[in-house]
PDB file of N, CA and C in Angstrom:
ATOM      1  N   UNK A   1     -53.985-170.417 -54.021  1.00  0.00           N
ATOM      2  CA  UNK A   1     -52.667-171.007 -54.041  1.00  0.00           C
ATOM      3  C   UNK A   1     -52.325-171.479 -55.453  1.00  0.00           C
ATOM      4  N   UNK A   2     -53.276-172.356 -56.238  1.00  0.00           N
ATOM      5  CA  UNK A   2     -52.788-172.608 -57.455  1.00  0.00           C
ATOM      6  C   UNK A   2     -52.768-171.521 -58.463  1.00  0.00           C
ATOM      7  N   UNK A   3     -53.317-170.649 -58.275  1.00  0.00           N
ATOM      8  CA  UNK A   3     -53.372-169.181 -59.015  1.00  0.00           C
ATOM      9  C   UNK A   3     -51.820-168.576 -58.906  1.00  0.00           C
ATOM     10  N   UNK A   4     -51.591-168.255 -57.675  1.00  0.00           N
ATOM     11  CA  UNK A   4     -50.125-168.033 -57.659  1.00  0.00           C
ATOM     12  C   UNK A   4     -49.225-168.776 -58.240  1.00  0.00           C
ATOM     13  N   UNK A   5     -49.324-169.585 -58.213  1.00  0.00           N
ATOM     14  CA  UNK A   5     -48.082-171.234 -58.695  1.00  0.00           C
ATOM     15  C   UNK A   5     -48.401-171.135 -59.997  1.00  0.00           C
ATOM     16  N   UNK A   6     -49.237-170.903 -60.720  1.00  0.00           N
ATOM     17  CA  UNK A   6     -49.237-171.134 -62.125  1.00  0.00           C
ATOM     18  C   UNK A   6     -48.594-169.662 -62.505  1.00  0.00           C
ATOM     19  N   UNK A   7     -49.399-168.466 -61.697  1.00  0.00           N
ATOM     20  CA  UNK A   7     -48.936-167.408 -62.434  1.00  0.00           C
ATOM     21  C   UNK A   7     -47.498-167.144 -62.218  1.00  0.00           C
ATOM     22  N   UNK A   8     -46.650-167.972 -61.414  1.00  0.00           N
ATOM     23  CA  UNK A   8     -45.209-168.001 -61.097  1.00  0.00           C
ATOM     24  C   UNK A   8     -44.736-169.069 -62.067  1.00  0.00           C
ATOM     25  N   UNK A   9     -45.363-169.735 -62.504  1.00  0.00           N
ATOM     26  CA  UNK A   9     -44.311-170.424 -63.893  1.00  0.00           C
ATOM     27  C   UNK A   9     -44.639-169.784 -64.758  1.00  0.00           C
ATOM     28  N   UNK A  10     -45.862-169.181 -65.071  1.00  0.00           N
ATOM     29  CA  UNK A  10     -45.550-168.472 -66.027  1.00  0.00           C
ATOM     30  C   UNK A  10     -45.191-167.108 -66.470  1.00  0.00           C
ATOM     31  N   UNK A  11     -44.493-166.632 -65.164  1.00  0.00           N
ATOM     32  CA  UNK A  11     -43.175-165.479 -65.037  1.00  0.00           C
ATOM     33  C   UNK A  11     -42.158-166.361 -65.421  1.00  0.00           C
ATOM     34  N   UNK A  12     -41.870-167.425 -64.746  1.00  0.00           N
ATOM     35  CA  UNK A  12     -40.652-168.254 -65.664  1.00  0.00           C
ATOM     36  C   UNK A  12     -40.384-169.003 -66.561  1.00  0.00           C
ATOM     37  N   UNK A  13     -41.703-169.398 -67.476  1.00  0.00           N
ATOM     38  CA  UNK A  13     -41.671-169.608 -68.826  1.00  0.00           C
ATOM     39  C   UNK A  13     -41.752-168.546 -69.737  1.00  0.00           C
ATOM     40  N   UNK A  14     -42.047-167.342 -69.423  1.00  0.00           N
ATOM     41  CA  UNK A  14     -41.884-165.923 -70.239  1.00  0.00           C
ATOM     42  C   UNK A  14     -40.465-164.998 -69.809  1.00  0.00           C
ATOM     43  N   UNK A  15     -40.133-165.828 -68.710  1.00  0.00           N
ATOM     44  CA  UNK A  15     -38.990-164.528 -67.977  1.00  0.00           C
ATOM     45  C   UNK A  15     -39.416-163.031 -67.819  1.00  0.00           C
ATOM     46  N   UNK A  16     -40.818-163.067 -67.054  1.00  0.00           N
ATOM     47  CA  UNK A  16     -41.059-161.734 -67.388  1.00  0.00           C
ATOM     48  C   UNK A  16     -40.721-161.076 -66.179  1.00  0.00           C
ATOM     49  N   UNK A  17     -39.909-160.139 -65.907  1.00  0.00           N
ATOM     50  CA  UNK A  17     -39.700-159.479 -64.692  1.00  0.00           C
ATOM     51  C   UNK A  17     -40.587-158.924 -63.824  1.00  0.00           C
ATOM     52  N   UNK A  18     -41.386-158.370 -64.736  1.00  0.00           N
ATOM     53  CA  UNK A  18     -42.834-157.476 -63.747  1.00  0.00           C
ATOM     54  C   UNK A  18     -43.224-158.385 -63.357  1.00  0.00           C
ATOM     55  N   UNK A  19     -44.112-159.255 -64.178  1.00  0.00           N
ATOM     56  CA  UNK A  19     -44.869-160.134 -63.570  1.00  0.00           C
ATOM     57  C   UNK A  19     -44.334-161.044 -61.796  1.00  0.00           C
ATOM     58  N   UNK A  20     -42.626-161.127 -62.055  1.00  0.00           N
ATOM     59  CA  UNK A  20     -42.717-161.841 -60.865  1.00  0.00           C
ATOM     60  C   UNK A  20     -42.490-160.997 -60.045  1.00  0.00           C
ATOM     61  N   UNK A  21     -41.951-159.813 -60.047  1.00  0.00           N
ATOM     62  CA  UNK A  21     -41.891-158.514 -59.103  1.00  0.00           C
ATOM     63  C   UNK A  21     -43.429-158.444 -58.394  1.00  0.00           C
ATOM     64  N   UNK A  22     -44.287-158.755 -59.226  1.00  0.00           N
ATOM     65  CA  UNK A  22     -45.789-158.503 -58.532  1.00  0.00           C
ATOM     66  C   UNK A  22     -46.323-159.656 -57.665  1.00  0.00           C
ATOM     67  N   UNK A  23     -45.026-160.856 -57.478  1.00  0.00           N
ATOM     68  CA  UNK A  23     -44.789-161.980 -56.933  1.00  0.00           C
ATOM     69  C   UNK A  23     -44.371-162.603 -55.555  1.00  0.00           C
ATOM     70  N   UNK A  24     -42.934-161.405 -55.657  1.00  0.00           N
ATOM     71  CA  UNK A  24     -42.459-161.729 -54.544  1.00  0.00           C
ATOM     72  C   UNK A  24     -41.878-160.331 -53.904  1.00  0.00           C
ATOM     73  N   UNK A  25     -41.783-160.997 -52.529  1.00  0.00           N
ATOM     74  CA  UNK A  25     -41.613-159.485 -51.376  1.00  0.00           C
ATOM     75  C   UNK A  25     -40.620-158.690 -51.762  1.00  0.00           C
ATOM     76  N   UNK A  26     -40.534-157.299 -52.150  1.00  0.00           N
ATOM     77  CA  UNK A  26     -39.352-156.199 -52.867  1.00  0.00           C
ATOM     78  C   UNK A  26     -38.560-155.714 -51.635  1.00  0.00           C
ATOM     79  N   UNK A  27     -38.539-156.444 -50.225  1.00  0.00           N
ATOM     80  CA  UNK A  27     -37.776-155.462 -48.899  1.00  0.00           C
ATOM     81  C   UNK A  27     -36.525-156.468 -48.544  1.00  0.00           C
ATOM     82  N   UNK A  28     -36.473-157.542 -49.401  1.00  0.00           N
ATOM     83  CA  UNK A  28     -35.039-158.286 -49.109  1.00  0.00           C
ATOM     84  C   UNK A  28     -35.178-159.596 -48.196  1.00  0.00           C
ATOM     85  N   UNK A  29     -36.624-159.740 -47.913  1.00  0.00           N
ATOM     86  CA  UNK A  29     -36.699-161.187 -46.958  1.00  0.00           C
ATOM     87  C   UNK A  29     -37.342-161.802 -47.901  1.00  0.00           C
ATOM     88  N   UNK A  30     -36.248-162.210 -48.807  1.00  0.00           N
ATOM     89  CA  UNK A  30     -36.749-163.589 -49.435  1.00  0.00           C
ATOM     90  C   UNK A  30     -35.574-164.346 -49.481  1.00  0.00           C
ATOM     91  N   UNK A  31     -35.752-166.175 -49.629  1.00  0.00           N
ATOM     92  CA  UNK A  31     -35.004-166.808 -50.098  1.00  0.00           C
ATOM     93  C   UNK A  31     -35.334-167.609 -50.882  1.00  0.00           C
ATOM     94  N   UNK A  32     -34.267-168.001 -51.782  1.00  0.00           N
ATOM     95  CA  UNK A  32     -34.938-168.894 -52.933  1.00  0.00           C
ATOM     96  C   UNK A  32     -34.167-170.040 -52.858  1.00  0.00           C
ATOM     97  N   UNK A  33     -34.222-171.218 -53.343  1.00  0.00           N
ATOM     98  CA  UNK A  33     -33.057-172.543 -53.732  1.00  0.00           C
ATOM     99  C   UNK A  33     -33.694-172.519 -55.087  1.00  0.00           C
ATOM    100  N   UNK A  34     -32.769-172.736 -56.218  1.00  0.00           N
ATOM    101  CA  UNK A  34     -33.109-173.103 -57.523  1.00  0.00           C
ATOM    102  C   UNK A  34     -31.961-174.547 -58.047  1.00  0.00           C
ATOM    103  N   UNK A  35     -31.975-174.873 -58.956  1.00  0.00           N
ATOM    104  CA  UNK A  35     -30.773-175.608 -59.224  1.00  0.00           C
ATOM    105  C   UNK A  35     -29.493-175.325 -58.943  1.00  0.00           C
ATOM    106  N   UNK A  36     -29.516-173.986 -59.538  1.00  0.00           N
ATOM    107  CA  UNK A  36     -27.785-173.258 -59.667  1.00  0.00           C
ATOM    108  C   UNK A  36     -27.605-172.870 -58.704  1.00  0.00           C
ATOM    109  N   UNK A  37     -27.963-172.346 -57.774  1.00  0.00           N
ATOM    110  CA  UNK A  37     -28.109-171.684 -56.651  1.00  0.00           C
ATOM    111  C   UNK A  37     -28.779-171.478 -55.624  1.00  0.00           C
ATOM    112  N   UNK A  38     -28.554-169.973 -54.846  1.00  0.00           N
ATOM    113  CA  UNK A  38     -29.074-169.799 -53.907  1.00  0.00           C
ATOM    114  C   UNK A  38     -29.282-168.253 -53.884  1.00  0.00           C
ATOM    115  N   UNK A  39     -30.756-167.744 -53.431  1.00  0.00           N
ATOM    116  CA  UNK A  39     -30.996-166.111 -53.471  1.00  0.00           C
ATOM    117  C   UNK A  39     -31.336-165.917 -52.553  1.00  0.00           C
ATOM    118  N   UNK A  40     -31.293-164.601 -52.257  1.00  0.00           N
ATOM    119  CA  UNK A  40     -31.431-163.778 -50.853  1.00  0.00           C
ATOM    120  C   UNK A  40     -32.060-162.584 -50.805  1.00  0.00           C
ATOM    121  N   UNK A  41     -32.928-162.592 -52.115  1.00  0.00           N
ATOM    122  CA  UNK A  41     -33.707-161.124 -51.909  1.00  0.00           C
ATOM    123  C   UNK A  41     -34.107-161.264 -53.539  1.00  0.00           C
ATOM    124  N   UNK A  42     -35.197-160.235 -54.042  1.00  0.00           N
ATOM    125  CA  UNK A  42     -36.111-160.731 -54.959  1.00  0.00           C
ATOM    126  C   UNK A  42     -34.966-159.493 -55.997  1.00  0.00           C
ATOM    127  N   UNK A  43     -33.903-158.849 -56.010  1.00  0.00           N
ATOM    128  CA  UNK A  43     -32.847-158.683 -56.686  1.00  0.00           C
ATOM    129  C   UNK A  43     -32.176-159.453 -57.274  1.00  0.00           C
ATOM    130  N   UNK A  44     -31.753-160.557 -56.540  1.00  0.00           N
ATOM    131  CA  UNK A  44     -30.663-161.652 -56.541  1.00  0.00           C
ATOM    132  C   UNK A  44     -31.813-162.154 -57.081  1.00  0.00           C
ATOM    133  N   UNK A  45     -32.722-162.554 -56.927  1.00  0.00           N
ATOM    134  CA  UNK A  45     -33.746-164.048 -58.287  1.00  0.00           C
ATOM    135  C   UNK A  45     -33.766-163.553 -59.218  1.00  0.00           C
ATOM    136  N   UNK A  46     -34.206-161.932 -59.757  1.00  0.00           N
ATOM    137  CA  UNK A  46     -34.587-161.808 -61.071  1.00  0.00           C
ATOM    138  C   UNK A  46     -33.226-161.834 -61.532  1.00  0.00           C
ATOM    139  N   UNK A  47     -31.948-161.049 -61.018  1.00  0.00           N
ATOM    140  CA  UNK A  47     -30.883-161.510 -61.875  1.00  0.00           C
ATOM    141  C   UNK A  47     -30.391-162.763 -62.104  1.00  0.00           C
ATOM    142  N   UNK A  48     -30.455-163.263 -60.886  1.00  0.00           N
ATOM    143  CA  UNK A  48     -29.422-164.835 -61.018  1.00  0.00           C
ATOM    144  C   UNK A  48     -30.408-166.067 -61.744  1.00  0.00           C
ATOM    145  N   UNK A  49     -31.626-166.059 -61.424  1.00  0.00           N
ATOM    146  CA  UNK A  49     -32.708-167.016 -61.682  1.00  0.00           C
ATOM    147  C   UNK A  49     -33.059-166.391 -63.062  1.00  0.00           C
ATOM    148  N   UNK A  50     -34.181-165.791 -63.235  1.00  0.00           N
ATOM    149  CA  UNK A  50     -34.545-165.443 -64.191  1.00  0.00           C
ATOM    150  C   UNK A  50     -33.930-164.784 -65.750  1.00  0.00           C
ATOM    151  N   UNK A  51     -33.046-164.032 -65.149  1.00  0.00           N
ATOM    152  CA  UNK A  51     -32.332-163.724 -66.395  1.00  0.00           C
ATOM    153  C   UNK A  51     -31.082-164.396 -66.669  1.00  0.00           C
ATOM    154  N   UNK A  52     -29.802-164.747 -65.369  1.00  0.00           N
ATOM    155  CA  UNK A  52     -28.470-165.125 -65.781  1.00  0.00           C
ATOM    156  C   UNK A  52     -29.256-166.373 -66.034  1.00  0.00           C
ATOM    157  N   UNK A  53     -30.047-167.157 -65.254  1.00  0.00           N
ATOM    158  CA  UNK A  53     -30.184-168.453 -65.576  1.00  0.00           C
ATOM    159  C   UNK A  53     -31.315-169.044 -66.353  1.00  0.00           C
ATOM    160  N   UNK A  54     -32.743-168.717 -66.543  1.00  0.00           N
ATOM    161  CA  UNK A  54     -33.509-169.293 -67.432  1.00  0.00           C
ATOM    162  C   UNK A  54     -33.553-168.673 -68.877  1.00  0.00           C
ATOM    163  N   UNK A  55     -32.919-167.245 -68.874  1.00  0.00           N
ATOM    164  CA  UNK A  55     -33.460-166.491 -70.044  1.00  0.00           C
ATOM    165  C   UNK A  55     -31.967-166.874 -70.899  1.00  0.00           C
ATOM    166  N   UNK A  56     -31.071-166.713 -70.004  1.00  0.00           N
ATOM    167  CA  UNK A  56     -29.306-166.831 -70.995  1.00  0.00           C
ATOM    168  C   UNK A  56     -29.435-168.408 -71.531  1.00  0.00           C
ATOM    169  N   UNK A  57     -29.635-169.177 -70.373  1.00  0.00           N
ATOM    170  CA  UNK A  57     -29.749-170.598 -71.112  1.00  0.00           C
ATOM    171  C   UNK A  57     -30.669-171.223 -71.909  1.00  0.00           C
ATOM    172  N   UNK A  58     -31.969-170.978 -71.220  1.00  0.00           N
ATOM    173  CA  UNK A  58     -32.898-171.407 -72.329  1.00  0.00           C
ATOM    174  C   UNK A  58     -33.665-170.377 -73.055  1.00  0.00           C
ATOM    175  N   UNK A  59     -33.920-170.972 -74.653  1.00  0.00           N
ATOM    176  CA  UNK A  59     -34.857-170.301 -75.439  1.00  0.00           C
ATOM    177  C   UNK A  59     -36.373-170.413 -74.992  1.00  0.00           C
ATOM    178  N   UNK A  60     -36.501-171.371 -74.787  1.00  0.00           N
ATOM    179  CA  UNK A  60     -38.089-172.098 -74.141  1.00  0.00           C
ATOM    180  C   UNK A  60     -37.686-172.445 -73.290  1.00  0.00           C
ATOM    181  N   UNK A  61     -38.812-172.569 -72.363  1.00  0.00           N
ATOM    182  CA  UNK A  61     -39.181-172.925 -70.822  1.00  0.00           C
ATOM    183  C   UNK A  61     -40.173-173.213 -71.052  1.00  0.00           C
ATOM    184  N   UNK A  62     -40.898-174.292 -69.989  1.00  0.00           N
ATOM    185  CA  UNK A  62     -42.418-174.973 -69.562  1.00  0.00           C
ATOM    186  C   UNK A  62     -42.203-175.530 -68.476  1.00  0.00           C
ATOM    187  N   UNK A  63     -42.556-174.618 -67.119  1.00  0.00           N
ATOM    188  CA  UNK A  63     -42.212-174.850 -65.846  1.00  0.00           C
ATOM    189  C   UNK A  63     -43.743-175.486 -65.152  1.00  0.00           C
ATOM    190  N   UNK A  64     -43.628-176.825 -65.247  1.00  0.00           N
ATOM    191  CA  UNK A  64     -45.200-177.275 -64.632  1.00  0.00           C
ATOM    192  C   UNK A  64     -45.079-177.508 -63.352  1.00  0.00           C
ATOM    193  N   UNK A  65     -45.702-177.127 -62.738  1.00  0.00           N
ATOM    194  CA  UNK A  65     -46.184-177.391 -60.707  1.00  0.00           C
ATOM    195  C   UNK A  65     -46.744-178.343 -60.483  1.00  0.00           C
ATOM    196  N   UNK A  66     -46.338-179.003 -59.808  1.00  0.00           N
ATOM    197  CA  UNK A  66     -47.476-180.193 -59.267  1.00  0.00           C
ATOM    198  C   UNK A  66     -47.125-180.668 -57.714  1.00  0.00           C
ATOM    199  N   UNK A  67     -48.412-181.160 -57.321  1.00  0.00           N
ATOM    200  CA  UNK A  67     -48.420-181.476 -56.121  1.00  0.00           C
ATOM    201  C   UNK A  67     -48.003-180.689 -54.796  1.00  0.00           C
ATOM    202  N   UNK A  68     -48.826-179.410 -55.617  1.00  0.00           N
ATOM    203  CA  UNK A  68     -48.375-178.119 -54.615  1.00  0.00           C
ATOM    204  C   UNK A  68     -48.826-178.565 -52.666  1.00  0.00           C
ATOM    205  N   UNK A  69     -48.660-177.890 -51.996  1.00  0.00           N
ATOM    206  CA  UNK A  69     -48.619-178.010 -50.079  1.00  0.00           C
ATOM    207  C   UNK A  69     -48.182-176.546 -50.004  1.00  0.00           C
ATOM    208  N   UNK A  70     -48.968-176.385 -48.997  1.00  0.00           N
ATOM    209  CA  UNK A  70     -49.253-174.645 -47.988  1.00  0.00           C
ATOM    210  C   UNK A  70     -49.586-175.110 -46.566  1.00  0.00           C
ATOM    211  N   UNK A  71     -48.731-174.357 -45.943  1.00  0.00           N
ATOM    212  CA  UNK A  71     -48.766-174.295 -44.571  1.00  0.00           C
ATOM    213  C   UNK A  71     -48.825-172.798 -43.976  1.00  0.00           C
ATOM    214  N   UNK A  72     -49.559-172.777 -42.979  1.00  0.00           N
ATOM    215  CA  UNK A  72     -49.892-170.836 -42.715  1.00  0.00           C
ATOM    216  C   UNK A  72     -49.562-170.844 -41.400  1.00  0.00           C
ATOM    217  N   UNK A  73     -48.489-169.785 -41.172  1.00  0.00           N
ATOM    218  CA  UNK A  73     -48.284-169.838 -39.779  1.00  0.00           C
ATOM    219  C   UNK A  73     -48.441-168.130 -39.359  1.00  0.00           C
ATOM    220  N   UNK A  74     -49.687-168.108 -39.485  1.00  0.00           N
ATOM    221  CA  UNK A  74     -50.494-166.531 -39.023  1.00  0.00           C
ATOM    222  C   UNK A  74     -50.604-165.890 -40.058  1.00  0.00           C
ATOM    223  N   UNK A  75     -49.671-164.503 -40.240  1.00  0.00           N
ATOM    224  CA  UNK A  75     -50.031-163.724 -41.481  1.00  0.00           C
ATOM    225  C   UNK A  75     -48.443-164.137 -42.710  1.00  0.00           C
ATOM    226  N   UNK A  76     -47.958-165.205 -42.403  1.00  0.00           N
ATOM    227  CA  UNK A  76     -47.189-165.798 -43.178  1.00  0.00           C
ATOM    228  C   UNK A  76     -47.462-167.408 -43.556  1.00  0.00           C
ATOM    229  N   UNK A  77     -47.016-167.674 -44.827  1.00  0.00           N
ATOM    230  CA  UNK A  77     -47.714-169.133 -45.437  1.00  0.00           C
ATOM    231  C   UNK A  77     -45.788-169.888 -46.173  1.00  0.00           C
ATOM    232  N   UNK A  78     -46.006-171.124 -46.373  1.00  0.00           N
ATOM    233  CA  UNK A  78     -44.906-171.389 -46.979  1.00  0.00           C
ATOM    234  C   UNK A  78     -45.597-172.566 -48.278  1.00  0.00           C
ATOM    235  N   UNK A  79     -45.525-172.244 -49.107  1.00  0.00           N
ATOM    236  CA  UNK A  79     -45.522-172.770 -50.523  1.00  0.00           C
ATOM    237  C   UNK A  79     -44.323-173.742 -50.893  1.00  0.00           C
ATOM    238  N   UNK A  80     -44.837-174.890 -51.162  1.00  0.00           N
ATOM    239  CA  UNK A  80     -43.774-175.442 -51.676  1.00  0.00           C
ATOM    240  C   UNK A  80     -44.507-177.180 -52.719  1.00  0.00           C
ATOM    241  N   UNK A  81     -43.684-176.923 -53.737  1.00  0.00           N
ATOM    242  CA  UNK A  81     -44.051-177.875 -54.549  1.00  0.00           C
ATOM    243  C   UNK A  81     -43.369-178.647 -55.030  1.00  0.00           C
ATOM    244  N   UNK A  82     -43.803-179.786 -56.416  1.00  0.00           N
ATOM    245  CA  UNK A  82     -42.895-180.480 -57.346  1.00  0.00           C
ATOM    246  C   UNK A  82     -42.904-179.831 -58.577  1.00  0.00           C
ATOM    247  N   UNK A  83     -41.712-179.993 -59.317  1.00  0.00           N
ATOM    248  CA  UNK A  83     -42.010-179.286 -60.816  1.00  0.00           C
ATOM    249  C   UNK A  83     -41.206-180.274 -61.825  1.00  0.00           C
ATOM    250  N   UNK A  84     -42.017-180.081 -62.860  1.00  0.00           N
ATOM    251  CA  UNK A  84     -41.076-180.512 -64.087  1.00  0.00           C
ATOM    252  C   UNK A  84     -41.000-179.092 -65.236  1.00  0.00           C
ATOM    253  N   UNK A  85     -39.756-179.124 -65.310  1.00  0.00           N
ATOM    254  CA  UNK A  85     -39.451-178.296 -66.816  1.00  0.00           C
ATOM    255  C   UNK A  85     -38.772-178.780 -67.802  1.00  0.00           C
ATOM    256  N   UNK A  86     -39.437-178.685 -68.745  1.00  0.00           N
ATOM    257  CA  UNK A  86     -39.090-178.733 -70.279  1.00  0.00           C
ATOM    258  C   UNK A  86     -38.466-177.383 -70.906  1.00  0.00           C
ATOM    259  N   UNK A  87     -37.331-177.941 -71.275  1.00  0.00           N
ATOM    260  CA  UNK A  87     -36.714-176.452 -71.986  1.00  0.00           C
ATOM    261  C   UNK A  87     -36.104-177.022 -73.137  1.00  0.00           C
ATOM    262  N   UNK A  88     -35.547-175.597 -73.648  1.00  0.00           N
ATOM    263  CA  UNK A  88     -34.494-175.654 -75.150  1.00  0.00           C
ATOM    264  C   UNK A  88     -33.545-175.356 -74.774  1.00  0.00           C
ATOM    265  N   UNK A  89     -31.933-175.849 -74.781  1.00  0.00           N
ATOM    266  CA  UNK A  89     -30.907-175.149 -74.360  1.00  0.00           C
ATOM    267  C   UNK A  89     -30.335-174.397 -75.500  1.00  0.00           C
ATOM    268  N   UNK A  90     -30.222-172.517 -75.622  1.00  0.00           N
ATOM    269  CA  UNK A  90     -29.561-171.673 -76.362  1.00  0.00           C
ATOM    270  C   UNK A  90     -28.690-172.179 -76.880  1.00  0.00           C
ATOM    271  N   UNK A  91     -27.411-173.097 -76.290  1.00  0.00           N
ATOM    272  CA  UNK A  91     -26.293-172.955 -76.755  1.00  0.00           C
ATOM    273  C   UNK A  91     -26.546-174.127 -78.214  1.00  0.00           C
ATOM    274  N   UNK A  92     -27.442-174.938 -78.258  1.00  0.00           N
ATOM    275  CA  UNK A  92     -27.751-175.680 -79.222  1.00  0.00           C
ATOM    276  C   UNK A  92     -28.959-176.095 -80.067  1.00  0.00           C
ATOM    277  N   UNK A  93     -30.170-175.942 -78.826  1.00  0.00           N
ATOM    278  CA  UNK A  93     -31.137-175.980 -79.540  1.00  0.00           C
ATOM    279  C   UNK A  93     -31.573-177.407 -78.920  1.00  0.00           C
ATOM    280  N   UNK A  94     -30.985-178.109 -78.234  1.00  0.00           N
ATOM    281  CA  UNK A  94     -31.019-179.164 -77.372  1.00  0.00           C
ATOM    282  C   UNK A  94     -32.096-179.846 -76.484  1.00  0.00           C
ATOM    283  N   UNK A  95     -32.857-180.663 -76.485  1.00  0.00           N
ATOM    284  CA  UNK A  95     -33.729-180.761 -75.120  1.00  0.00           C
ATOM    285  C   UNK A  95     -33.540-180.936 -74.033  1.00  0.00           C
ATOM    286  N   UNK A  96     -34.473-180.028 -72.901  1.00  0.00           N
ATOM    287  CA  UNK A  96     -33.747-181.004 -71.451  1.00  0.00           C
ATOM    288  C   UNK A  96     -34.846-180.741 -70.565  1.00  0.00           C
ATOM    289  N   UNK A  97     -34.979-181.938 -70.055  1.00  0.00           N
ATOM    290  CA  UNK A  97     -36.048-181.975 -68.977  1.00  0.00           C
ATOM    291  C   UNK A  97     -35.279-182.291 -68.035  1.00  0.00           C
ATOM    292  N   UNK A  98     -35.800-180.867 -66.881  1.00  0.00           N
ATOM    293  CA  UNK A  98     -35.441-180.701 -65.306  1.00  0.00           C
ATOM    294  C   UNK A  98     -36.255-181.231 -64.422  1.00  0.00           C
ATOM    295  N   UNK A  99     -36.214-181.572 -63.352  1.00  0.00           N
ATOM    296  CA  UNK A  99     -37.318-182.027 -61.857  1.00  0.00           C
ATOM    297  C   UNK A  99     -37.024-181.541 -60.794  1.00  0.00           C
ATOM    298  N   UNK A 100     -37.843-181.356 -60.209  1.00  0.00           N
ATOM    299  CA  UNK A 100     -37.279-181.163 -58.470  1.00  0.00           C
ATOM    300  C   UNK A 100     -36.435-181.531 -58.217  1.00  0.00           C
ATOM    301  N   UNK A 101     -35.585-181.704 -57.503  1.00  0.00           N
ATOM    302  CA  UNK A 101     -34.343-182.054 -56.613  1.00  0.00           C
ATOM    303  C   UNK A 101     -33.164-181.779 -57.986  1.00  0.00           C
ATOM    304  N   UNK A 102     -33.314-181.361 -59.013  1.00  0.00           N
ATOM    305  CA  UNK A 102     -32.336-181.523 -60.364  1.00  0.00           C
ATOM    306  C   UNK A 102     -31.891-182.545 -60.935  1.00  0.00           C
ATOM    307  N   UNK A 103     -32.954-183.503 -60.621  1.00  0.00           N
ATOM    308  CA  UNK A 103     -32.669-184.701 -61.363  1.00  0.00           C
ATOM    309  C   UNK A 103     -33.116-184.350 -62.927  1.00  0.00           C
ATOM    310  N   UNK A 104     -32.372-185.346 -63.603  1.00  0.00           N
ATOM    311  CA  UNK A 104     -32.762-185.577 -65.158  1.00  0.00           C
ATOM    312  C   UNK A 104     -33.123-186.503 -65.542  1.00  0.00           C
ATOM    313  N   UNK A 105     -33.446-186.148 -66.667  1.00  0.00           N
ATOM    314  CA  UNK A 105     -34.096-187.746 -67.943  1.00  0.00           C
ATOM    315  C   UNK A 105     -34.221-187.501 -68.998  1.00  0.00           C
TER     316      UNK A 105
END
């Protein structure tokens, strides 16, 4: 579990597409919640998440996991954690630290 969670921030501190393609399910049953939004298939994350939104806005990313929880209900599990990110915002060069729920500081 923490193997996955790390190697999933760091598809989104690199924005690397493969890497999270080798991540998440490619047949359309996925959903995501991020700040900005909402996805519905691992199409809709790499565009809307990963590229319209971490790669256009920020230069840097540092997406840390913590206090990960797994629950398995047969041959399906649900992952879910806390995060903090540290980024650079493109449009200035700016700092900004994100949290779970999209709070700031």
């Amino acid at each position: 579990m923490e193997t996955f969670v790390q190697t999933y921030a760091r598809s989104v501190n690199t924005c690397h597409i493969d890497l999270a393609k080798s991540l998440w399910k490619q047949d359309g049953a996925v959903s995501f919640i991020h700040p900005l939004g909402y996805e519905h298939s691992f199409a809709e994350v790499a565009q809307h998440f990963y590229l319209d939104t971490m790669d256009v806005l920020f230069s840097k990313r540092e997406l840390i996991p913590k206090h990960l929880r797994c629950a398995q209900y047969g041959d399906t599990a649900v992952l879910e954690f806390e995060w903090d990110c540290y980024a650079t915002a493109r449009k200035d060069g700016s700092a900004v630290h994100m949290r779970d729920g999209n709070r700031r500081s």
